[in-house]
C-alpha atoms as a PDB file:
ATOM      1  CA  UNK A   1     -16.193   1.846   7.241  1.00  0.00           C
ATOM      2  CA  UNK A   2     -16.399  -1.988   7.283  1.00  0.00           C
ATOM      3  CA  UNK A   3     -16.242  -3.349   3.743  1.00  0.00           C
ATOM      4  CA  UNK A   4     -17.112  -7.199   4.997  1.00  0.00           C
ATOM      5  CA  UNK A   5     -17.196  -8.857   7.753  1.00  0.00           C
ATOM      6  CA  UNK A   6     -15.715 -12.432   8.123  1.00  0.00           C
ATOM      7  CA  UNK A   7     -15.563 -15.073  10.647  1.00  0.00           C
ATOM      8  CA  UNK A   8     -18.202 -17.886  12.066  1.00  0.00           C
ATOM      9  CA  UNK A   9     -21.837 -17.213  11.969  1.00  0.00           C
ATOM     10  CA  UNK A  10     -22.551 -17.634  15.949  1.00  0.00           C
ATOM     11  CA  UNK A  11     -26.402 -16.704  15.159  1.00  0.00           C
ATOM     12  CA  UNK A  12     -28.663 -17.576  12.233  1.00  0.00           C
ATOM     13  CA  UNK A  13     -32.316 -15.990  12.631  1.00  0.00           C
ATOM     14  CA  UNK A  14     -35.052 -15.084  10.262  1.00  0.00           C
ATOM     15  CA  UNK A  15     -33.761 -11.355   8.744  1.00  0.00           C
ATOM     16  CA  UNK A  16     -30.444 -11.353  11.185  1.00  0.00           C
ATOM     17  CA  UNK A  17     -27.057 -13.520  11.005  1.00  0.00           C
ATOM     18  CA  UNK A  18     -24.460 -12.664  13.730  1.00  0.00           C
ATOM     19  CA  UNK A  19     -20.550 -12.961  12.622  1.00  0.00           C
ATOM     20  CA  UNK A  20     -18.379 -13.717  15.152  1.00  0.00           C
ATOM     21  CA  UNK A  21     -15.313 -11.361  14.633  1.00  0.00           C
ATOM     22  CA  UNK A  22     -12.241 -12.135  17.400  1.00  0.00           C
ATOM     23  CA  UNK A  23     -14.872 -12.686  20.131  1.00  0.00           C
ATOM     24  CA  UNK A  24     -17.757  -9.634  19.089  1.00  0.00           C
ATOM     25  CA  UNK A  25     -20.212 -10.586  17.216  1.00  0.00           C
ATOM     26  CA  UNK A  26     -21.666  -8.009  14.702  1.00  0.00           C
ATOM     27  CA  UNK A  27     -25.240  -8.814  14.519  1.00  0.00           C
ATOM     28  CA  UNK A  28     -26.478  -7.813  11.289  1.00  0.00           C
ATOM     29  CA  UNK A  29     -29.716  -7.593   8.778  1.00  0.00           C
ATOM     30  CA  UNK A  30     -29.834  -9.971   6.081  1.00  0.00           C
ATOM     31  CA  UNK A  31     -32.441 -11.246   3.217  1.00  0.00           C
ATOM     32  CA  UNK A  32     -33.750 -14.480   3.052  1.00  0.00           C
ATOM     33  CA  UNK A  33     -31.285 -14.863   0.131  1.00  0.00           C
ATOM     34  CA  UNK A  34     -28.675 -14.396   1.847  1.00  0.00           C
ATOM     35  CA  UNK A  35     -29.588 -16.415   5.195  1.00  0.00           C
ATOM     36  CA  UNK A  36     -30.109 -19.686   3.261  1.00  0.00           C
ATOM     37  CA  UNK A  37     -26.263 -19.304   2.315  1.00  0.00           C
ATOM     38  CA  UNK A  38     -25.226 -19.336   5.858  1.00  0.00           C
ATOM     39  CA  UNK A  39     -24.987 -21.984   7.926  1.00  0.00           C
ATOM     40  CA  UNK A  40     -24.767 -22.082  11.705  1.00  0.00           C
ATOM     41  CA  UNK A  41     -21.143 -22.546  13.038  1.00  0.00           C
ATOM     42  CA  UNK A  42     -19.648 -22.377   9.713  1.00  0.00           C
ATOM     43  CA  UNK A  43     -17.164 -19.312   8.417  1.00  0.00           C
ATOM     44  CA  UNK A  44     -18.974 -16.782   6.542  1.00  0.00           C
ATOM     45  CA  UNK A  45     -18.168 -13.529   4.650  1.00  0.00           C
ATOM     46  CA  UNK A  46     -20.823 -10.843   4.271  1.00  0.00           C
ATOM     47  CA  UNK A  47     -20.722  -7.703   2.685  1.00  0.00           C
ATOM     48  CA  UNK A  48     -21.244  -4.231   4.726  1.00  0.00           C
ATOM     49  CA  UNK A  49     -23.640  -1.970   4.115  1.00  0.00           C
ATOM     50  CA  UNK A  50     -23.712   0.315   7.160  1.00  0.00           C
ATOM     51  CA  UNK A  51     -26.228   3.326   8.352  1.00  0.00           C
ATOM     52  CA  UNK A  52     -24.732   5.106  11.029  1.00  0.00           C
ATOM     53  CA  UNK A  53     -26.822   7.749  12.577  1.00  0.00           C
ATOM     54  CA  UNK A  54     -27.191   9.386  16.260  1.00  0.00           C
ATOM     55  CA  UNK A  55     -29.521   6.870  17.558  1.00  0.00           C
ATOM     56  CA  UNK A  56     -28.035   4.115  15.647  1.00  0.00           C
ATOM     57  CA  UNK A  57     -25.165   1.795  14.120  1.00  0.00           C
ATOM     58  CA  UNK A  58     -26.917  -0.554  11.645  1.00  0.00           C
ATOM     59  CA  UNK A  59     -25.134  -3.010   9.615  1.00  0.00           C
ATOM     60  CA  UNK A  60     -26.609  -4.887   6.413  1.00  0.00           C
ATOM     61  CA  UNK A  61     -25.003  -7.943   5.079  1.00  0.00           C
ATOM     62  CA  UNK A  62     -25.086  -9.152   1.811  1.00  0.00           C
ATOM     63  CA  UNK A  63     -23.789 -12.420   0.071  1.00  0.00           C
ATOM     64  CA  UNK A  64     -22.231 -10.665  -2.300  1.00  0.00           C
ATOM     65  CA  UNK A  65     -20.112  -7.674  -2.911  1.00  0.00           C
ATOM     66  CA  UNK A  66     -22.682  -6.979  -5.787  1.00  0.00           C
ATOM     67  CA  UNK A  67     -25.748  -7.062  -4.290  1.00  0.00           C
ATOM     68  CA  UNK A  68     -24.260  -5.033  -1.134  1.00  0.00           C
ATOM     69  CA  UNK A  69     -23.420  -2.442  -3.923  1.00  0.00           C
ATOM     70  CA  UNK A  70     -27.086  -2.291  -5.616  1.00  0.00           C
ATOM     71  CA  UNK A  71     -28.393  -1.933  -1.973  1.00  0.00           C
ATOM     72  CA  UNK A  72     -25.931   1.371  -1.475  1.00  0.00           C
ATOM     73  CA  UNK A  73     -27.440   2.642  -4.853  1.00  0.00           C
ATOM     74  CA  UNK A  74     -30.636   2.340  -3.681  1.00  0.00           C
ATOM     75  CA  UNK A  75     -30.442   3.812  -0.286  1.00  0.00           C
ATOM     76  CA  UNK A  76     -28.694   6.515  -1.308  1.00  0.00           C
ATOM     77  CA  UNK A  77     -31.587   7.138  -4.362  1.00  0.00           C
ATOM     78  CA  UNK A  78     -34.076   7.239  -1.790  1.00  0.00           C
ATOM     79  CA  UNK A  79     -32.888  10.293  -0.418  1.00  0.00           C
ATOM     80  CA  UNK A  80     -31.477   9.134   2.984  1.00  0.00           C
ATOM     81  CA  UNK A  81     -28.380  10.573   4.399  1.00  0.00           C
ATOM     82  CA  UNK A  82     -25.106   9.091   3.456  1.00  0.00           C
ATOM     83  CA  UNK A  83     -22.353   9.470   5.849  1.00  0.00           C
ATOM     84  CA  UNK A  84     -18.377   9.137   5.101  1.00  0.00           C
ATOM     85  CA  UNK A  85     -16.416  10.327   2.306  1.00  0.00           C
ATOM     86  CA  UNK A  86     -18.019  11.470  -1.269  1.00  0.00           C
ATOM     87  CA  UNK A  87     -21.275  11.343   0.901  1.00  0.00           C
ATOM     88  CA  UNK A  88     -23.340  14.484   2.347  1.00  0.00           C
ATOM     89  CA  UNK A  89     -23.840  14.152   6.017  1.00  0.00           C
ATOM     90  CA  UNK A  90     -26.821  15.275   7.255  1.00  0.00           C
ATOM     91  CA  UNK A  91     -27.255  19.142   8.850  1.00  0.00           C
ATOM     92  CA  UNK A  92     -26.341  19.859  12.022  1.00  0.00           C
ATOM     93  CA  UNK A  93     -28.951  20.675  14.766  1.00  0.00           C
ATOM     94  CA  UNK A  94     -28.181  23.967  16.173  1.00  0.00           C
ATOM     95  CA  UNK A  95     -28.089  23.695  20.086  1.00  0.00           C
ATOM     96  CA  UNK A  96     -28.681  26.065  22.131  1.00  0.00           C
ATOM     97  CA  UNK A  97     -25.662  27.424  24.572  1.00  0.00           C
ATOM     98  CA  UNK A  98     -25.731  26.586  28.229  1.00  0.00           C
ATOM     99  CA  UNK A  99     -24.160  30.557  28.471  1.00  0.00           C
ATOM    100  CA  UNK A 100     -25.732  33.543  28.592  1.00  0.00           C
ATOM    101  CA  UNK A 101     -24.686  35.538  25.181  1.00  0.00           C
END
């Protein structure tokens, strides 16, 4: 689990700032908030909020270790899955065998 990441913003778009972390740059959702404290080029810290699924790896940074919190709350009231520990995971799907039972 990434608590923050930390390093030079290498990208700066409307809703997405990428941090460049030892040469990979985690692209990842931000408010407008939170964009107009970045600047391009310049060394950044954002908080993590990840949702890790199947089909996806998606990271949400925050400002603030605060507001990153209040963001967890709320996902996690709205019913979505939570992975990691103190979380429920969601159920498995059964699959079906490729042998004959």
């Amino acid at each position: 689990m990434f608590y923050y990441l930390q390093g030079p913003i290498a990208i700066l778009e409307p809703g997405m700032a990428v941090v460049d972390c030892g040469g990979v740059g985690y692209a990842c959702s931000v408010t407008a908030y939170t964009a107009a404290q970045l600047k391009l080029n310049q060394t950044a810290r954002l908080y993590i909020h990840e949702n890790i699924r199947e089909d996806a790896f998606d990271l949400f940074g925050f400002a603030s270790g605060k507001n990153s919190g209040a963001f967890s709350c709320f996902w996690a009231s709205t019913g979505r899955p939570q992975g990691g520990p103190g979380h429920s995971s969601p159920p498995a799907v059964p699959r079906a065998s490729p042998w004959p039972s």
